[in-house]
C-alpha atoms as a PDB file:
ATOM      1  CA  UNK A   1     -77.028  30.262 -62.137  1.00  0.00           C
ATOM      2  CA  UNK A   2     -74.878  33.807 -62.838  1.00  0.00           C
ATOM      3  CA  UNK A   3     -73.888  35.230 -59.711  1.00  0.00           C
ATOM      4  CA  UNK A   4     -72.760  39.061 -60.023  1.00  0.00           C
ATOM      5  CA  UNK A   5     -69.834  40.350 -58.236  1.00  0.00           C
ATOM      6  CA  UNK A   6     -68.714  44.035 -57.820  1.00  0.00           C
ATOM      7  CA  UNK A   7     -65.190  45.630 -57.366  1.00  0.00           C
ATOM      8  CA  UNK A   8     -63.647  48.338 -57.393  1.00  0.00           C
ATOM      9  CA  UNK A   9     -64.547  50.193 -54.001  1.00  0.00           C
ATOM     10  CA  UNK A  10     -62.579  51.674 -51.372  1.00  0.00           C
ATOM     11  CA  UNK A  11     -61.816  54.928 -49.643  1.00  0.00           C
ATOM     12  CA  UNK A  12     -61.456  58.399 -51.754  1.00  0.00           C
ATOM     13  CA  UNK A  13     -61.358  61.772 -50.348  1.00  0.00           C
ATOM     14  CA  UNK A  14     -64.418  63.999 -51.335  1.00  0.00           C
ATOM     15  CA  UNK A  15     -64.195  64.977 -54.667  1.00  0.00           C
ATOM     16  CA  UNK A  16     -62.327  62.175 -55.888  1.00  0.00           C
ATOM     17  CA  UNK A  17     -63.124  59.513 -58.000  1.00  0.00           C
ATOM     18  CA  UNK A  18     -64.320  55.695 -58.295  1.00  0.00           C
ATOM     19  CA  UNK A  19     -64.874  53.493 -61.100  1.00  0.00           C
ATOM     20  CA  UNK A  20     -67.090  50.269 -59.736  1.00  0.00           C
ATOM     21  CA  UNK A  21     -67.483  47.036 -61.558  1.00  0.00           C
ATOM     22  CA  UNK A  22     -70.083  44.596 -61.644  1.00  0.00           C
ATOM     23  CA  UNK A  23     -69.109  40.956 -63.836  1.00  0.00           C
ATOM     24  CA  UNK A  24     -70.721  38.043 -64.425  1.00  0.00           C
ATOM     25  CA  UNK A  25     -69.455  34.714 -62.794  1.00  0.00           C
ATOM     26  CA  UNK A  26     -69.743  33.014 -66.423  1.00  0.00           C
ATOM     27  CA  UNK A  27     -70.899  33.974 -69.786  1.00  0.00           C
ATOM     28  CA  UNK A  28     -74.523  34.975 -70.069  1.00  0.00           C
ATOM     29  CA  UNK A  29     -76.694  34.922 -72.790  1.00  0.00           C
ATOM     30  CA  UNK A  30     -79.612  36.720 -71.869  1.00  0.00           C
ATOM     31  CA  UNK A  31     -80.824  40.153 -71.703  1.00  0.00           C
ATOM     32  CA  UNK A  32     -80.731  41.683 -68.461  1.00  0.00           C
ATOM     33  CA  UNK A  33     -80.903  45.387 -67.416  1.00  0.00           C
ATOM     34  CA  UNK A  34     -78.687  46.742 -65.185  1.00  0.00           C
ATOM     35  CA  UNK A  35     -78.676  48.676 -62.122  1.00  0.00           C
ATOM     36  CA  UNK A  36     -76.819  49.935 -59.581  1.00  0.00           C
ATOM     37  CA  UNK A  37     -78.196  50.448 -55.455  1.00  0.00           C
ATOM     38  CA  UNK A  38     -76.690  51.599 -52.607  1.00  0.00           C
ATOM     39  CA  UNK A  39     -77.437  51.642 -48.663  1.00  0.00           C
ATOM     40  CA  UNK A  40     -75.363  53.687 -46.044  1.00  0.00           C
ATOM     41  CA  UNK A  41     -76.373  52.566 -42.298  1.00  0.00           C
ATOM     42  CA  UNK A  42     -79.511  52.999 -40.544  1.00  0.00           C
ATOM     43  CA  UNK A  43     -81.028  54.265 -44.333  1.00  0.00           C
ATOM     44  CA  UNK A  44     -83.453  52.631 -46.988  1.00  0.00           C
ATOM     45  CA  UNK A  45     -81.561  50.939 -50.038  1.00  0.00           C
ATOM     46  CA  UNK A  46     -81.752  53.529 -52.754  1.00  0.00           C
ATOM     47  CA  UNK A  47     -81.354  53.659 -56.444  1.00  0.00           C
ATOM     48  CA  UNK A  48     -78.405  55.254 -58.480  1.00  0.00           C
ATOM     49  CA  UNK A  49     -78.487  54.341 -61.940  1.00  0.00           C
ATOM     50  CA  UNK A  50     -79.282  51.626 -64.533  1.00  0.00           C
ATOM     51  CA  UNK A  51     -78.575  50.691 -68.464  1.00  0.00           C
ATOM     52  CA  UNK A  52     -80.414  48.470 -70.646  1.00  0.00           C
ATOM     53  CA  UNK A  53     -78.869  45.776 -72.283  1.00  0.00           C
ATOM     54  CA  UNK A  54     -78.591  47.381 -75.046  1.00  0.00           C
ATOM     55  CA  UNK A  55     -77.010  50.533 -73.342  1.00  0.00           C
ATOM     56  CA  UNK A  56     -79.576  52.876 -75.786  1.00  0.00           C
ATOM     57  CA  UNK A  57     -81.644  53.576 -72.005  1.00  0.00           C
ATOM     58  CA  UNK A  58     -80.331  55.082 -69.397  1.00  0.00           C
ATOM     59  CA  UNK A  59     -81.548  55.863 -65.542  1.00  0.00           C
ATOM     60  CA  UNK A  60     -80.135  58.171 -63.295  1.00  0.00           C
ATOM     61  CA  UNK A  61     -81.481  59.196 -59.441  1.00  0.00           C
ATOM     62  CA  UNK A  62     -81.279  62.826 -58.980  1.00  0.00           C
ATOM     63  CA  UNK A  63     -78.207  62.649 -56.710  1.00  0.00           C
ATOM     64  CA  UNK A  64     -76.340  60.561 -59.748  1.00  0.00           C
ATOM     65  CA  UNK A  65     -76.717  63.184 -62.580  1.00  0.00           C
ATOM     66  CA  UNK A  66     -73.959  64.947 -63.733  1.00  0.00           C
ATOM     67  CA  UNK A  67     -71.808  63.142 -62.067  1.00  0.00           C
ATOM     68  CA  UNK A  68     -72.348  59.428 -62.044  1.00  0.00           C
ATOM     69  CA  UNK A  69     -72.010  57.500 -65.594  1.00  0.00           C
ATOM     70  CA  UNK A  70     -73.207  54.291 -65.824  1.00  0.00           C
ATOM     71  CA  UNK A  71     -71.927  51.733 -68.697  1.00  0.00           C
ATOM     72  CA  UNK A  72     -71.286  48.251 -69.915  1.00  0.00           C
ATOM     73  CA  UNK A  73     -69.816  45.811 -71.809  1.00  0.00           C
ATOM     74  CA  UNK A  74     -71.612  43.186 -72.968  1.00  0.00           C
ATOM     75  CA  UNK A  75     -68.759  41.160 -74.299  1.00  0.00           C
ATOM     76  CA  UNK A  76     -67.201  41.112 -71.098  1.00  0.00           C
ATOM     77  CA  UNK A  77     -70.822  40.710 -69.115  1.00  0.00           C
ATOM     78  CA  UNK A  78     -69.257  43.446 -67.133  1.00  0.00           C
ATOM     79  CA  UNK A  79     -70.671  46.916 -66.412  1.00  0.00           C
ATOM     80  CA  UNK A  80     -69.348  49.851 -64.833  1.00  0.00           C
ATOM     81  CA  UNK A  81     -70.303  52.520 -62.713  1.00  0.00           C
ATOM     82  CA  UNK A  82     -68.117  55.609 -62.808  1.00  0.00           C
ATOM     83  CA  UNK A  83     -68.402  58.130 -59.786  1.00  0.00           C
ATOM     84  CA  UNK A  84     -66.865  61.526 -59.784  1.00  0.00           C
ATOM     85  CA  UNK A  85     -66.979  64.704 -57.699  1.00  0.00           C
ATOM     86  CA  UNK A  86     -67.818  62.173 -54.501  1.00  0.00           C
ATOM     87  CA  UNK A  87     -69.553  63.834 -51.382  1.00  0.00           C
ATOM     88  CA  UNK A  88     -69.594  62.226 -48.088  1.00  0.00           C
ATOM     89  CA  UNK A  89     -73.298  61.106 -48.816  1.00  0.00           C
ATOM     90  CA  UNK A  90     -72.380  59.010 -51.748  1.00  0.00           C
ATOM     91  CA  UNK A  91     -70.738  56.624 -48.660  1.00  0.00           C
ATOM     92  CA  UNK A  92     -72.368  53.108 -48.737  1.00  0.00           C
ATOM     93  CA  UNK A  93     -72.327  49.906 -49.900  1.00  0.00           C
ATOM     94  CA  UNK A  94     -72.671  49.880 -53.640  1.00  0.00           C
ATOM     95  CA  UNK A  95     -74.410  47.068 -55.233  1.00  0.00           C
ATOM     96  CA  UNK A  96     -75.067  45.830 -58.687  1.00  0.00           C
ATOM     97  CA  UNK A  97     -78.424  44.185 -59.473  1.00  0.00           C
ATOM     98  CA  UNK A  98     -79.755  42.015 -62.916  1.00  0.00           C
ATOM     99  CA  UNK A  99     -83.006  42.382 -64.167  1.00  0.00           C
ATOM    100  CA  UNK A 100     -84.494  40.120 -67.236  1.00  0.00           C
ATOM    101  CA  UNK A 101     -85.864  43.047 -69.661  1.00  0.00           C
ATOM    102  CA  UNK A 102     -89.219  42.704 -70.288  1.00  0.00           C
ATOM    103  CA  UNK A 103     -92.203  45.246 -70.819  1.00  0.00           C
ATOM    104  CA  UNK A 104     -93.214  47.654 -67.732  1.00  0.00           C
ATOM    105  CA  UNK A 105     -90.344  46.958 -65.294  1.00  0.00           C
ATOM    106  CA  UNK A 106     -90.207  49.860 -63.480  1.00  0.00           C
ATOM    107  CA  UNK A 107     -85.873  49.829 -63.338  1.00  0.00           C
ATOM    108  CA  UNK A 108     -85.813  52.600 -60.523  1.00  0.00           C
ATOM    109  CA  UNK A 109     -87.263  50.374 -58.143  1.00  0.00           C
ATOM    110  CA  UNK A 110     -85.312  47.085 -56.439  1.00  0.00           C
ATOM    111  CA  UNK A 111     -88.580  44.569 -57.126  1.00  0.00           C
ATOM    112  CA  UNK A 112     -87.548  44.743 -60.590  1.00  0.00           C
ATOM    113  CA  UNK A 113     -84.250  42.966 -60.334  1.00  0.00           C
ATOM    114  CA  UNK A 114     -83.725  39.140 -59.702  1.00  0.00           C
ATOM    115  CA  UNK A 115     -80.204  38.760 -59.116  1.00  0.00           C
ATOM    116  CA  UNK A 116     -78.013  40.709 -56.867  1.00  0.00           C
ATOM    117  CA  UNK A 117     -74.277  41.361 -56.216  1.00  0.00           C
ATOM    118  CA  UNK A 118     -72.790  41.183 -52.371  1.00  0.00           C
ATOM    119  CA  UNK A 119     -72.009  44.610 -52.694  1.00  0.00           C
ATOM    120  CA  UNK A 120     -68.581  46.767 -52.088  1.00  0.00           C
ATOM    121  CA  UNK A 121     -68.381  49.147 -49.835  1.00  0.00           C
ATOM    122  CA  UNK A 122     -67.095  53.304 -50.508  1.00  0.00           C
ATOM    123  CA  UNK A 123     -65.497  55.293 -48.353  1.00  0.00           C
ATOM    124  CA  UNK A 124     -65.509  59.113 -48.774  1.00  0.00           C
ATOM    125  CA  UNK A 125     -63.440  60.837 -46.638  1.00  0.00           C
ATOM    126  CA  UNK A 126     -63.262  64.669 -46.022  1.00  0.00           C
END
């Protein structure tokens, strides 16, 4: 089965910037939406963004908009989360999750995803 696998975290000082990556262990032919989680310590998971396969739908949490972008690349099963203007609360580990699209998922919540990343972790440092 695909297995997911993120890169791209690290430390950044606050109001830096970190570009995340989520790819595919092999080629995948179906239709998944993506999404994006994160959990700092002693907190609940929570969501951060997700695309549809075809990238025409977009989610966002609150704490995401504005300066978050989410993306992908189907060719490359790969897809991207962009962070910018980081605060110290946007320190967690980040994880990717893969959900097959079909009608009524609700893509803010984690139930709706089958397949998830080990995560990477971001630093924020003031």
């Amino acid at each position: 089965q695909v297995q997911w696998v993120e890169s791209g975290g690290g430390v950044v000082q606050a109001g830096g910037s970190l570009r995340l990556s989520c790819a595919a262990s092999r080629r995948t032919f179906s239709r998944y939406t993506m999404g994006w989680f994160r959990q700092a310590p002693g907190k609940e998971r929570e969501f951060v963004a997700a695309i549809s396969w075809s990238g025409g739908s977009l989610y966002y949490a609150d704490s995401a908009k504005s300066r978050f972008t989410i993306s992908r690349a189907n060719a490359e099963n790969t897809v991207y989360l962009q962070m910018d203007s980081l605060k110290s609360e946007d320190e967690a580990v980040y994880s990717c999750a893969a959900g097959l699209e079909s009608y009524g998922r609700n893509w803010y919540d984690s139930v709706a995803y089958d397949r998830w990343g080990q995560g990477t972790q971001v630093t924020v440092s003031s």
